[in-house]
Each structure stands twice: as structure tokens, then as C-alpha cells.
C-alpha atoms as a PDB file:
ATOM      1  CA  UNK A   1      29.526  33.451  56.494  1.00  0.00           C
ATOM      2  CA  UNK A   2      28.253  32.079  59.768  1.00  0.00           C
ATOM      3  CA  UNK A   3      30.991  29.177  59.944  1.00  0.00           C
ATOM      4  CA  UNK A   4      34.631  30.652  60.682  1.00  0.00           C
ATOM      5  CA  UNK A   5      37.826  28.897  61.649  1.00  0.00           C
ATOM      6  CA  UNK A   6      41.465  30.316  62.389  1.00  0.00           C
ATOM      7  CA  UNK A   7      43.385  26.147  61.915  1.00  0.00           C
ATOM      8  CA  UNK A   8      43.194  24.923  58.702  1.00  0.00           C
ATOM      9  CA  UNK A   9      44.471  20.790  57.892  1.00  0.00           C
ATOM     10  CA  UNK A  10      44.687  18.851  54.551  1.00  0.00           C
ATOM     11  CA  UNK A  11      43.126  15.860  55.542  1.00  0.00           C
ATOM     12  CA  UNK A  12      40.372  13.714  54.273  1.00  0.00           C
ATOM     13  CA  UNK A  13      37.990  11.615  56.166  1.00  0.00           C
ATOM     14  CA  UNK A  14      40.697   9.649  57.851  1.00  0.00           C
ATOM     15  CA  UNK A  15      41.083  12.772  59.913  1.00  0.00           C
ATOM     16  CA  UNK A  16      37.383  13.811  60.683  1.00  0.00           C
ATOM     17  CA  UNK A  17      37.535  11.595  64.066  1.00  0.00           C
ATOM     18  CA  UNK A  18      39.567  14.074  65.711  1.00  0.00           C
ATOM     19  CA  UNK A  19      36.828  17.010  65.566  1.00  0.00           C
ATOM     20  CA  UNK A  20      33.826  17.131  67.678  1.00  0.00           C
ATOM     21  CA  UNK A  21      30.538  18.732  65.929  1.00  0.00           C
ATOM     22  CA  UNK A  22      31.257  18.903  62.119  1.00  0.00           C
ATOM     23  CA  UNK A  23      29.599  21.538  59.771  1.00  0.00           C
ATOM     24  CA  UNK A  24      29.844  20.534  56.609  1.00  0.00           C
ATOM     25  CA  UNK A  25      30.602  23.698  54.820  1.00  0.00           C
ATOM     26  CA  UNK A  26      30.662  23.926  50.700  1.00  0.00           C
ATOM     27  CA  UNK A  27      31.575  27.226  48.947  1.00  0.00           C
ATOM     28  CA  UNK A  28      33.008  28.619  45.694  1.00  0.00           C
ATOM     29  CA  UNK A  29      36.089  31.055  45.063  1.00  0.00           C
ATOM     30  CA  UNK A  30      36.669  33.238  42.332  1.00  0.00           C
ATOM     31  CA  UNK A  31      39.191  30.436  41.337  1.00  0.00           C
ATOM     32  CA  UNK A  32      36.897  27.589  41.334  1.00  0.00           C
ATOM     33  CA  UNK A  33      35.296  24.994  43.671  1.00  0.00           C
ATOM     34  CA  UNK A  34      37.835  24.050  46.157  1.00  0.00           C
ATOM     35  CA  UNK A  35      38.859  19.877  45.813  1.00  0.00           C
ATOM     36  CA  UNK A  36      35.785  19.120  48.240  1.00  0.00           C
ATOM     37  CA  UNK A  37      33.557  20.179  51.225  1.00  0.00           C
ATOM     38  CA  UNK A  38      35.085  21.692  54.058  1.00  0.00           C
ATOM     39  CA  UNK A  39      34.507  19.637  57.345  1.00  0.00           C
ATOM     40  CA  UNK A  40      34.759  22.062  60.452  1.00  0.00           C
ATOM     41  CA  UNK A  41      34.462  21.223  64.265  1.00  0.00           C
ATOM     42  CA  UNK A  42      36.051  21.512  67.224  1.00  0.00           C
ATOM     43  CA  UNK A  43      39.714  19.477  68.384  1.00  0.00           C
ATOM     44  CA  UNK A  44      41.220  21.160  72.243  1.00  0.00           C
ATOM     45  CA  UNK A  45      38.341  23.548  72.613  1.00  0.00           C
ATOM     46  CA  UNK A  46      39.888  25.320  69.023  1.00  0.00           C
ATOM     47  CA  UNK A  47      38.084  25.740  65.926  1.00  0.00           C
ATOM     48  CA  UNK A  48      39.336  23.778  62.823  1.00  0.00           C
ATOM     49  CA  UNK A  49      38.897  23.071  59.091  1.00  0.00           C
ATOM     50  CA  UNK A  50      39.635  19.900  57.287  1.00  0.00           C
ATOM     51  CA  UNK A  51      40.090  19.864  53.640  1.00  0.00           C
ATOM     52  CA  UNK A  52      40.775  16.709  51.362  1.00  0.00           C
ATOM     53  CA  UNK A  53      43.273  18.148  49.028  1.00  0.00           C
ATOM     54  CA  UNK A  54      43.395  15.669  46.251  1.00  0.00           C
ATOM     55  CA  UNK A  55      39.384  15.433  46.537  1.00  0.00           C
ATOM     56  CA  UNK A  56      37.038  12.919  48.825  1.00  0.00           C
ATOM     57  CA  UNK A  57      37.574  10.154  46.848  1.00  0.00           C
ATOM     58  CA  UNK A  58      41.514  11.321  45.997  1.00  0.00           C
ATOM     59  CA  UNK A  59      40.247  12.514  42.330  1.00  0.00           C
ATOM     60  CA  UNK A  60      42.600  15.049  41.388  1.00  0.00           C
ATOM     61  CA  UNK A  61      46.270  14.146  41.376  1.00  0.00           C
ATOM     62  CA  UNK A  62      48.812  17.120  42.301  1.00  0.00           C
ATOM     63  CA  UNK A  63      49.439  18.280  39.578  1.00  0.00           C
ATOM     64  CA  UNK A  64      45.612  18.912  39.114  1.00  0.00           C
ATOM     65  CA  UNK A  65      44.649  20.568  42.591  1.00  0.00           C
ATOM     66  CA  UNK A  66      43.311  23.598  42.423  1.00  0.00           C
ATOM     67  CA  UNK A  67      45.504  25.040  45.307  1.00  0.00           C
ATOM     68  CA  UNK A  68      44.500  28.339  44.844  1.00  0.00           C
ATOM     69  CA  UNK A  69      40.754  27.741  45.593  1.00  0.00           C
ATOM     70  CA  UNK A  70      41.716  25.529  48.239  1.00  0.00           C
ATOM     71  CA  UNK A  71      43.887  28.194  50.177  1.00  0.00           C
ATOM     72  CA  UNK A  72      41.049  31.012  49.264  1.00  0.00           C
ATOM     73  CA  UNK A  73      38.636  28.884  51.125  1.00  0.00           C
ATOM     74  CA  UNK A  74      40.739  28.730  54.251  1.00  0.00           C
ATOM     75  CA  UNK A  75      41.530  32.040  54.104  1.00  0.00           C
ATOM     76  CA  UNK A  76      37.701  32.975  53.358  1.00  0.00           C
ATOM     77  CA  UNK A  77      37.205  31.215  56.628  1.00  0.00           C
ATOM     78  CA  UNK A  78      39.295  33.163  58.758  1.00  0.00           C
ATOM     79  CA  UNK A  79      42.163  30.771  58.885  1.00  0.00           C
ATOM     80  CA  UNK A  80      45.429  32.024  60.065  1.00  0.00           C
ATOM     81  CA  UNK A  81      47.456  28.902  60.669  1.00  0.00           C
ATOM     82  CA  UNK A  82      47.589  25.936  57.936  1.00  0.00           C
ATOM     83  CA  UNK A  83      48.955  22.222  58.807  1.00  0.00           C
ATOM     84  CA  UNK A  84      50.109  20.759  55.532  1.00  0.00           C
ATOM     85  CA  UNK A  85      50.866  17.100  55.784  1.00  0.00           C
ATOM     86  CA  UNK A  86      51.362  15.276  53.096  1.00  0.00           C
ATOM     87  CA  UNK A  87      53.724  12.086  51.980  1.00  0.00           C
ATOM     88  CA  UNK A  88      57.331  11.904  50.693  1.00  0.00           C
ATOM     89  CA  UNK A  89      59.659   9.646  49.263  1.00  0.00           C
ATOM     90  CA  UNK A  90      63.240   9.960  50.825  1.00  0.00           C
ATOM     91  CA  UNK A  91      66.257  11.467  49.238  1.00  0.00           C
ATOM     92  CA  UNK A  92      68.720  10.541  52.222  1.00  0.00           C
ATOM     93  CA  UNK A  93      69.292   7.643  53.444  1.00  0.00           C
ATOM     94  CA  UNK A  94      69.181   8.538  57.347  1.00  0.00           C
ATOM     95  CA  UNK A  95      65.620   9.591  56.701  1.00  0.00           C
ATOM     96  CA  UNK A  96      63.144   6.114  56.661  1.00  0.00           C
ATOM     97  CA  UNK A  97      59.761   5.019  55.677  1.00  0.00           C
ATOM     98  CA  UNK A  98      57.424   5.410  58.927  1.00  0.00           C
ATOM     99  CA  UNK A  99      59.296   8.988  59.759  1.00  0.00           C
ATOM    100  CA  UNK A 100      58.080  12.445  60.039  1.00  0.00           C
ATOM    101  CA  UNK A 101      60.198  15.421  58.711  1.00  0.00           C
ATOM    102  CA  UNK A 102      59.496  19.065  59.326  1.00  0.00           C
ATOM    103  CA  UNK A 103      60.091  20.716  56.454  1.00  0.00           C
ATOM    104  CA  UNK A 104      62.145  24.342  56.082  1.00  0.00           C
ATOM    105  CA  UNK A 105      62.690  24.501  52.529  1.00  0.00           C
ATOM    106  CA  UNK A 106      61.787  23.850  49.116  1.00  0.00           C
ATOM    107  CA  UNK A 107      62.818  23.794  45.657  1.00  0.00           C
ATOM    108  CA  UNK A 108      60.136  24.029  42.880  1.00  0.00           C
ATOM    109  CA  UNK A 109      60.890  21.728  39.858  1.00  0.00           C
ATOM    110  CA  UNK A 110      57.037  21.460  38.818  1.00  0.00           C
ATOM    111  CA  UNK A 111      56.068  23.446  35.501  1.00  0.00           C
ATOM    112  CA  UNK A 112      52.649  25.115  34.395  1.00  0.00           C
ATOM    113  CA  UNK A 113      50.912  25.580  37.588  1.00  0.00           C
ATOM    114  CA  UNK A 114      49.353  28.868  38.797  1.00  0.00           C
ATOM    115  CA  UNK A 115      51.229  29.604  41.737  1.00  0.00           C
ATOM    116  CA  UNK A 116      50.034  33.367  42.537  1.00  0.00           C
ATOM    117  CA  UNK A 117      47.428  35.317  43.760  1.00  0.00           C
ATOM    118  CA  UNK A 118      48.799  38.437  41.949  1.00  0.00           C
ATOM    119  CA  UNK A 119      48.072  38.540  38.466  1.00  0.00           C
ATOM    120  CA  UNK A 120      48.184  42.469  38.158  1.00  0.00           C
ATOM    121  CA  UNK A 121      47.695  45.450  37.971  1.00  0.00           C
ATOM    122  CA  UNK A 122      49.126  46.036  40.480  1.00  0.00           C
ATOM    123  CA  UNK A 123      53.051  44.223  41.223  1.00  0.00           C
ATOM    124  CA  UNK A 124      53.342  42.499  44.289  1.00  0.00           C
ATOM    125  CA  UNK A 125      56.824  40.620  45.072  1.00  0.00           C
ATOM    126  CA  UNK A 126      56.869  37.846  47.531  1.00  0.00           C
ATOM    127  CA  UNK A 127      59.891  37.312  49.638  1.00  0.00           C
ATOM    128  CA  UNK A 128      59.780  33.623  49.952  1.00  0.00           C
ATOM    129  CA  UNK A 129      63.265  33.113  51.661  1.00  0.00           C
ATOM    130  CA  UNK A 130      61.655  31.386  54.660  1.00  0.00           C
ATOM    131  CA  UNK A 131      58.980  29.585  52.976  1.00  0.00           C
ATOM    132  CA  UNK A 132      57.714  27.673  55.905  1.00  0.00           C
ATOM    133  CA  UNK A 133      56.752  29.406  59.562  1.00  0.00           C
ATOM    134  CA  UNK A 134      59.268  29.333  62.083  1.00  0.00           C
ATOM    135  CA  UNK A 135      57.026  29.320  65.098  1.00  0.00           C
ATOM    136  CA  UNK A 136      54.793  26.821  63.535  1.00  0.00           C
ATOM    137  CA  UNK A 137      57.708  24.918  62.548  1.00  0.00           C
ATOM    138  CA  UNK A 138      59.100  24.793  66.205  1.00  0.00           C
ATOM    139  CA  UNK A 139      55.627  24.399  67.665  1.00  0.00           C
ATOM    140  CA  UNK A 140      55.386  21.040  65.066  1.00  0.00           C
ATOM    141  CA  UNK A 141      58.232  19.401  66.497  1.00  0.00           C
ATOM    142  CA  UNK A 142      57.634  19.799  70.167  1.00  0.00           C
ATOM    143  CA  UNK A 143      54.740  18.045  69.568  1.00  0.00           C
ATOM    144  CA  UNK A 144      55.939  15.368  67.963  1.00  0.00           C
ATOM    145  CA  UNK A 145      58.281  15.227  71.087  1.00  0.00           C
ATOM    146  CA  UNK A 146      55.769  15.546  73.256  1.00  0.00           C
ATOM    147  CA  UNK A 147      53.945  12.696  70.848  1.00  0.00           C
ATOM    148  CA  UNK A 148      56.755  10.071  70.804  1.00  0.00           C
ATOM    149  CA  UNK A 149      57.241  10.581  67.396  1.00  0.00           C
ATOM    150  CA  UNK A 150      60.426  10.702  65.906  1.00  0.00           C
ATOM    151  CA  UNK A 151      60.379  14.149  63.711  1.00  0.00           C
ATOM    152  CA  UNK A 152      63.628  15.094  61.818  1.00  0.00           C
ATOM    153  CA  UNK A 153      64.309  19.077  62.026  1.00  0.00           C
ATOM    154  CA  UNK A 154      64.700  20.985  58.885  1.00  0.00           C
ATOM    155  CA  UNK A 155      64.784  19.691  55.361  1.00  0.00           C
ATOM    156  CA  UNK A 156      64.250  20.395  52.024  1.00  0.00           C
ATOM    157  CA  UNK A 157      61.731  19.186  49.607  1.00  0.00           C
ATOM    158  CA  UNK A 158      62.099  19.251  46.106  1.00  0.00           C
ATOM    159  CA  UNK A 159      58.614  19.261  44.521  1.00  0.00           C
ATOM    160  CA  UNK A 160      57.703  17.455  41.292  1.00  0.00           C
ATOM    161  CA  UNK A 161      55.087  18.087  39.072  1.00  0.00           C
ATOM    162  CA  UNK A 162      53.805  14.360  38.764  1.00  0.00           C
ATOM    163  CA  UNK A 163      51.943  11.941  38.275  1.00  0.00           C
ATOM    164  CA  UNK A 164      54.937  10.011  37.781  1.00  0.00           C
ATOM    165  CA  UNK A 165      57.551   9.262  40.198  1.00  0.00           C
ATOM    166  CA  UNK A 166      61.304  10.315  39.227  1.00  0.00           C
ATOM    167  CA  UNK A 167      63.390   8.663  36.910  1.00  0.00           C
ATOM    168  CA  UNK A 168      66.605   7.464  38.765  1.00  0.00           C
ATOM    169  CA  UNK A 169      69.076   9.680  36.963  1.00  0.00           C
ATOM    170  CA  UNK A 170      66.240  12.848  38.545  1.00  0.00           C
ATOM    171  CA  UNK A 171      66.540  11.379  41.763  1.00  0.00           C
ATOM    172  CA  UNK A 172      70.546  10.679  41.974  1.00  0.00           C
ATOM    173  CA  UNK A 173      70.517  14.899  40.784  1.00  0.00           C
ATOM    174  CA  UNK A 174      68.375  15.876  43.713  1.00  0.00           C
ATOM    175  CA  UNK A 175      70.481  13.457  46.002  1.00  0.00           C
ATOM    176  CA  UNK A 176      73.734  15.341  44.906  1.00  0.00           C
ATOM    177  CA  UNK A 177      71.936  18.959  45.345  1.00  0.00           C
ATOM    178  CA  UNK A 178      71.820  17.683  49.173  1.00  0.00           C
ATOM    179  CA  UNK A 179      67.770  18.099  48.806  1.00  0.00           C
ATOM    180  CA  UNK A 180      66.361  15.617  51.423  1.00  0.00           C
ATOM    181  CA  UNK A 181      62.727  14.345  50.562  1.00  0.00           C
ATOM    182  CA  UNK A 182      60.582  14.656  47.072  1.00  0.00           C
ATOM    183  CA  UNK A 183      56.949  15.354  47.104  1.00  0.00           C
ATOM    184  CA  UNK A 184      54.487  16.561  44.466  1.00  0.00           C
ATOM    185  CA  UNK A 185      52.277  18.923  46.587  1.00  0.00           C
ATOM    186  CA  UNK A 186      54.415  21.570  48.533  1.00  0.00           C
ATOM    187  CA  UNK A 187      54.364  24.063  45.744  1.00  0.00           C
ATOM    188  CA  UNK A 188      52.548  26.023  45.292  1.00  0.00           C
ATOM    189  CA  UNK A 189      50.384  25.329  48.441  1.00  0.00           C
ATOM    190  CA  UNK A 190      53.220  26.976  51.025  1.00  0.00           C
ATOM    191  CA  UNK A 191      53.682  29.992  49.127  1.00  0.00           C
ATOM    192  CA  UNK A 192      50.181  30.893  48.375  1.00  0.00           C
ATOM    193  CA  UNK A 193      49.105  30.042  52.137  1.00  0.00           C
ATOM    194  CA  UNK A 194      51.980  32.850  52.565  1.00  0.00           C
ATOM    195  CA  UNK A 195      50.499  35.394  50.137  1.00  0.00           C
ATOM    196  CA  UNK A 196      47.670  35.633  51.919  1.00  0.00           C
ATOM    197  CA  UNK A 197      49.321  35.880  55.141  1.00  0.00           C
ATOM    198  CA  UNK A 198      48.322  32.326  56.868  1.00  0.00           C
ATOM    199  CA  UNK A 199      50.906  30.479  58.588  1.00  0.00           C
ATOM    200  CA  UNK A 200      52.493  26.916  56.915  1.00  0.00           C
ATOM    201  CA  UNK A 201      53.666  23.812  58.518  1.00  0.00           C
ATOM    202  CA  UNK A 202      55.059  21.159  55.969  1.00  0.00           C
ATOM    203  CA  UNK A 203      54.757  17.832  57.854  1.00  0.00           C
ATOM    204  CA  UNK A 204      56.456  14.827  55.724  1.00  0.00           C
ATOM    205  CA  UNK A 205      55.481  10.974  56.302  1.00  0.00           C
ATOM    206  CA  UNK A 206      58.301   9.236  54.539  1.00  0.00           C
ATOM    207  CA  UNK A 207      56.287   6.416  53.035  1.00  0.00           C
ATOM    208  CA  UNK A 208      59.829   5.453  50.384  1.00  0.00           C
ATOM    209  CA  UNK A 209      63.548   5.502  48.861  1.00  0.00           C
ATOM    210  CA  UNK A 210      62.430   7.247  45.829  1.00  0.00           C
ATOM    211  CA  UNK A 211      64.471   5.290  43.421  1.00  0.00           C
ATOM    212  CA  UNK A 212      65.805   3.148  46.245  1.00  0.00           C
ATOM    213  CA  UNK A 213      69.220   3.929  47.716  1.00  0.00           C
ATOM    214  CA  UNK A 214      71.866   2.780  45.420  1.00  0.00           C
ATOM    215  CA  UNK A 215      74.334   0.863  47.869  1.00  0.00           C
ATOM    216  CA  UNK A 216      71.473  -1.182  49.247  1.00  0.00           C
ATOM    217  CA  UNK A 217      69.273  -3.104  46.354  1.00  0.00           C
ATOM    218  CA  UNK A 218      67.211  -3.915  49.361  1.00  0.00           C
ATOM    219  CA  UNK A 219      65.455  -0.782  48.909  1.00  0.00           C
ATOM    220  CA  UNK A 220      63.405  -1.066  45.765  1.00  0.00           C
ATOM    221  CA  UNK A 221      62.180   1.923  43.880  1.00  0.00           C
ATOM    222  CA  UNK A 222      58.760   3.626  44.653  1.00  0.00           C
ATOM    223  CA  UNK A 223      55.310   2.054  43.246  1.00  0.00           C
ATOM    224  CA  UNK A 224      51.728   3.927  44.533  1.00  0.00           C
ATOM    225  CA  UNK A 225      50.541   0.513  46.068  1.00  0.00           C
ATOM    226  CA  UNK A 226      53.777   0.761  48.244  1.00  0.00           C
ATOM    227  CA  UNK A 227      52.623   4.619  49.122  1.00  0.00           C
ATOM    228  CA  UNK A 228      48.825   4.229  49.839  1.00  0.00           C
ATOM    229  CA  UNK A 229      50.264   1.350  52.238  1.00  0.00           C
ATOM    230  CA  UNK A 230      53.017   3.119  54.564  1.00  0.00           C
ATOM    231  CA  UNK A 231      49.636   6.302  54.416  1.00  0.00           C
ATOM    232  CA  UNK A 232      47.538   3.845  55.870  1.00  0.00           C
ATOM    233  CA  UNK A 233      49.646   2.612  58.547  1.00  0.00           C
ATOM    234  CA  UNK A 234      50.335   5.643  59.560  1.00  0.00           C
ATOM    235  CA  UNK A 235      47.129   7.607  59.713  1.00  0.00           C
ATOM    236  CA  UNK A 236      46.541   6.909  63.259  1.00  0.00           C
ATOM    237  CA  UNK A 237      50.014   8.526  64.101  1.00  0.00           C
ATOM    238  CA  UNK A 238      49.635  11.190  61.610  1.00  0.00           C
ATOM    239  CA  UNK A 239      46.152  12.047  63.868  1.00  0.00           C
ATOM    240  CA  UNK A 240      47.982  12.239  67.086  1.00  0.00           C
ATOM    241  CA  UNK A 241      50.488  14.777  66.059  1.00  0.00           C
ATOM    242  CA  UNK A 242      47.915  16.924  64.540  1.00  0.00           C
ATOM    243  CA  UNK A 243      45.652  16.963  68.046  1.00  0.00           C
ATOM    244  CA  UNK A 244      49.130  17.794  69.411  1.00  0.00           C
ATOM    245  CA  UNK A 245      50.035  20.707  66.995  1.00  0.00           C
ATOM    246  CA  UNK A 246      46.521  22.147  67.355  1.00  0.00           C
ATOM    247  CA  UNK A 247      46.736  21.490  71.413  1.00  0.00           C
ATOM    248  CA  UNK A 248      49.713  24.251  70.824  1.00  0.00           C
ATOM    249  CA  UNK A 249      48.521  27.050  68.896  1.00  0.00           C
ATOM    250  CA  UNK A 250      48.305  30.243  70.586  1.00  0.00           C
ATOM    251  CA  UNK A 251      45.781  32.308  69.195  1.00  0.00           C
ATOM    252  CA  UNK A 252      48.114  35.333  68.999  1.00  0.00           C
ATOM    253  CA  UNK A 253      50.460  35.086  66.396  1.00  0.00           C
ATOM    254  CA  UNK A 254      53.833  35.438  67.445  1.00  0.00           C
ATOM    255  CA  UNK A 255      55.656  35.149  64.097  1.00  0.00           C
ATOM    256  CA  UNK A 256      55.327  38.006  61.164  1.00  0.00           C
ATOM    257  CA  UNK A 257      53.696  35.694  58.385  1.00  0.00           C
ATOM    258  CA  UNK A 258      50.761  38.200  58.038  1.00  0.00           C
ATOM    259  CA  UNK A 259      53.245  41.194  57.530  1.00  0.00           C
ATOM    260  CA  UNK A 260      54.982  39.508  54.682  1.00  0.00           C
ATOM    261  CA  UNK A 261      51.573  39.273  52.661  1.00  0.00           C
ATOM    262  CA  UNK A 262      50.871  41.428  50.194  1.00  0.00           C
ATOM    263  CA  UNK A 263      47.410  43.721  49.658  1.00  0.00           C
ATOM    264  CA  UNK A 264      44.860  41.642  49.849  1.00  0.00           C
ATOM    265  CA  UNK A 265      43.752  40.233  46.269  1.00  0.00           C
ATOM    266  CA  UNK A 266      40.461  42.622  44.929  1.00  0.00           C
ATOM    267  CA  UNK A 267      38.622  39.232  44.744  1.00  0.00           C
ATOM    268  CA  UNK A 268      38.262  38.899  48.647  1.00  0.00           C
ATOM    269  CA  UNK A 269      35.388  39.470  50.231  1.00  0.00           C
ATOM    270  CA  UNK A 270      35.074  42.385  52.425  1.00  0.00           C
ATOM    271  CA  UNK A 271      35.044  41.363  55.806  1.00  0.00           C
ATOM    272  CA  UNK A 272      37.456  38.293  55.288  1.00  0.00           C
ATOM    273  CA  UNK A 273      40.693  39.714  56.251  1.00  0.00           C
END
């Protein structure tokens, strides 16, 4: 494949502006068509992929997303290093609509989704104890620093299986587990960027309460409309903390993602790895 890239970002179109010279690049995985076209191009002299992970046109909900073709095609690419942002209601109160977590942990409460590359013969055993990258992690918030943008450090996110939003007696559970946002994407899109050895950065937008936060009837619980809106006021800032993060990327890898893969799935093409 002529087109290659080692920084992979969920982001549609709103993101595209950031990249100089854009190759439209379309390919299939043994899994499936990924949720669109890859767009890649050029942001700080590095090469990058863009990838609309509900779809162009934001067809497939998350429970839908075929994450496994979507991480095959970054990996297919070359990509070592994946920035996942993606939008969150709030669990805590000290975390508000408008700010930017960086996530260190989650908790999977989403059922029937095919979360592994390793289907047999042979076993493979991820250890998933740090399911996020510490370096890209670290390198995520001193760009937001560097950004003005207030990013909370460390959190977990308990991920849904969707469409629908949580019921309040879900919500007041995952409140009382001390879990800090909710989001319906997260898994299993860390741990199979981790399977085949790419780096992860979970980067929340708090767009809501969830089910609002009990002592203040203020806060009202969490409609789509309400979403899509804090999204699109935000896009502009979720843009400048991705030119940052990218700015910072080393090309040598200083953490030991890769060594924590397994062997690489049979299905990948010679030459990828």
C-alpha cells in the first residue's frame, strides 16, 4: 500500500482542516469495510489518518461500529499511536460540560460485541491492567496545558452498550462505584488498538450530567440534541488539542504498548507489522 501513516484520530470531517494534502484512502479488512474512507495528510510535518468512527454521515451508532475493521485499517496503515476522542456524560459533579478528561481506566458494561482479535487456535491473553498509554496519556495533557485547556488527569469511564442513555437508578450505581464519566465507545476500541500493539489516548469532552446531579435539579438529564450541541461548540477546541498532541509525538516509542501485543493475527498482511 503506497499510503502509510504512524497517528491515527477518530474524527470526521470537522477535523480534516487540520491536515495539509489529503489522500483519500478506502480499503477492506478481513472484518469488514471500516465505518468510512480514511482521510490522510500531513498536521506538524507528521503523517496522519482520520477516521469517522460512527460513519461520514454518523450512520452507525456504537453499539454498531465495526471497531475491529476500524483498528485493522490503522494498523494496516502503519499506525502506531491512536487519539481516541470521543464525548461523555459526567458521573461527578466536579467534572462539567465544556471539559476535557484524560482517561486511565475503564469498566466494560456493554454486552455482545466482538472485542478480540484472537479467536483461536492459538490462546492469546491480554493483560489489560493499564488500558490506556501512559506516555500518550502524559503527552495528552501537556498539551492541553500548553493549549489552555482545562484537562482533568485520570478517570474512569464506564462504557455502555447504547443507544440509550442510562436509566437514573444505572447512573446513581456507577456514581457510587466512584466511576467518573459514561461513554458508549471506549470498549472495545482501547483494547483492540492494544492487541495489536498501537498506542491509545482516551480524550473525553464532557458534553452532560448523565441523569443530572441529584442535589441540583438545575442539571437536567441527558437528551442527543443537548450532545450534538456542547460537540459542536467544541470542535474548534477539540482541533487545537489534537494539532497539539500530534505537535508531541516522538516517533520513537518510549512506552512498551507494542511488547504487550500478542502474535500478530494470521489475517495481517505481510509487510504490515
Amino acid at each position: 500500500m503506497a499510503v502509510e501513516a504512524t497517528i491515527g484520530i477518530f474524527g470526521g470531517s470537522g477535523f480534516y482542516a487540520l491536515a495539509d494534502h489529503l489522500d483519500e484512502v478506502r480499503m477492506d479488512t478481513p472484518f469488514g469495510a471500516p465505518s468510512g474512507p480514511l482521510h490522510v495528510g500531513e498536521i506538524e510535518g507528521r503523517t496522519v489518518a482520520f477516521l469517522a468512527r460512527h460513519g461520514t454521515r454518523h450512520e452507525y451508532p456504537a453499539h454498531r461500529v465495526d471497531y475491529r475493521a476500524n483498528l485493522w485499517a490503522f494498523r494496516r496503515l502503519g499506525i502506531t499511536a491512536v487519539i481516541g476522542p470521543f464525548a461523555a456524560g459526567s458521573l461527578q459533579p466536579h467534572l462539567h460540560p465544556g471539559d476535557f478528561v484524560v482517561v486511565d481506566q475503564l469498566v466494560d458494561r456493554t454486552t455482545g460485541r466482538v472485542d478480540t482479535f484472537y479467536d483461536g487456535p492459538e490462546p492469546y491473553h491480554l493483560s489489560a491492567a493499564d488500558p490506556y498509554c501512559p506516555a500518550l496519556r502524559a503527552l495528552t495533557l501537556d498539551a492541553a496545558s500548553r493549549a489552555g485547556i482545562t484537562a482533568h488527569d485520570g478517570a474512569t469511564t464506564v462504557v455502555i452498550q447504547g443507544p440509550r442513555f442510562a436509566t437514573r437508578a444505572e447512573s446513581r450505581w456507577y456514581r457510587a462505584q466512584g466511576w467518573d464519566v459514561i461513554n458508549m465507545t471506549q470498549y472495545p476500541e482501547a483494547i483492540l488498538a492494544r492487541e495489536l500493539g498501537m498506542c491509545y489516548a482516551g480524550v473525553a469532552l464532557i458534553t452532560d450530567y448523565d441523569t443530572g446531579v441529584e442535589d441540583d435539579p438545575t442539571h437536567q438529564p441527558v437528551t442527543q440534541e443537548a450532545v450534538f450541541r456542547v460537540i459542536d461548540d467544541n470542535v474548534d477546541r477539540v482541533r487545537v488539542l489534537i494539532n497539539e498532541i500530534v505537535a508531541r509525538i516522538e516517533a520513537e516509542r518510549v512506552c512498551s504498548c507494542h511488547e504487550g501485543a500478542g502474535p500478530l493475527p494470521a489475517a495481517l498482511p505481510v509487510g504490515a507489522s
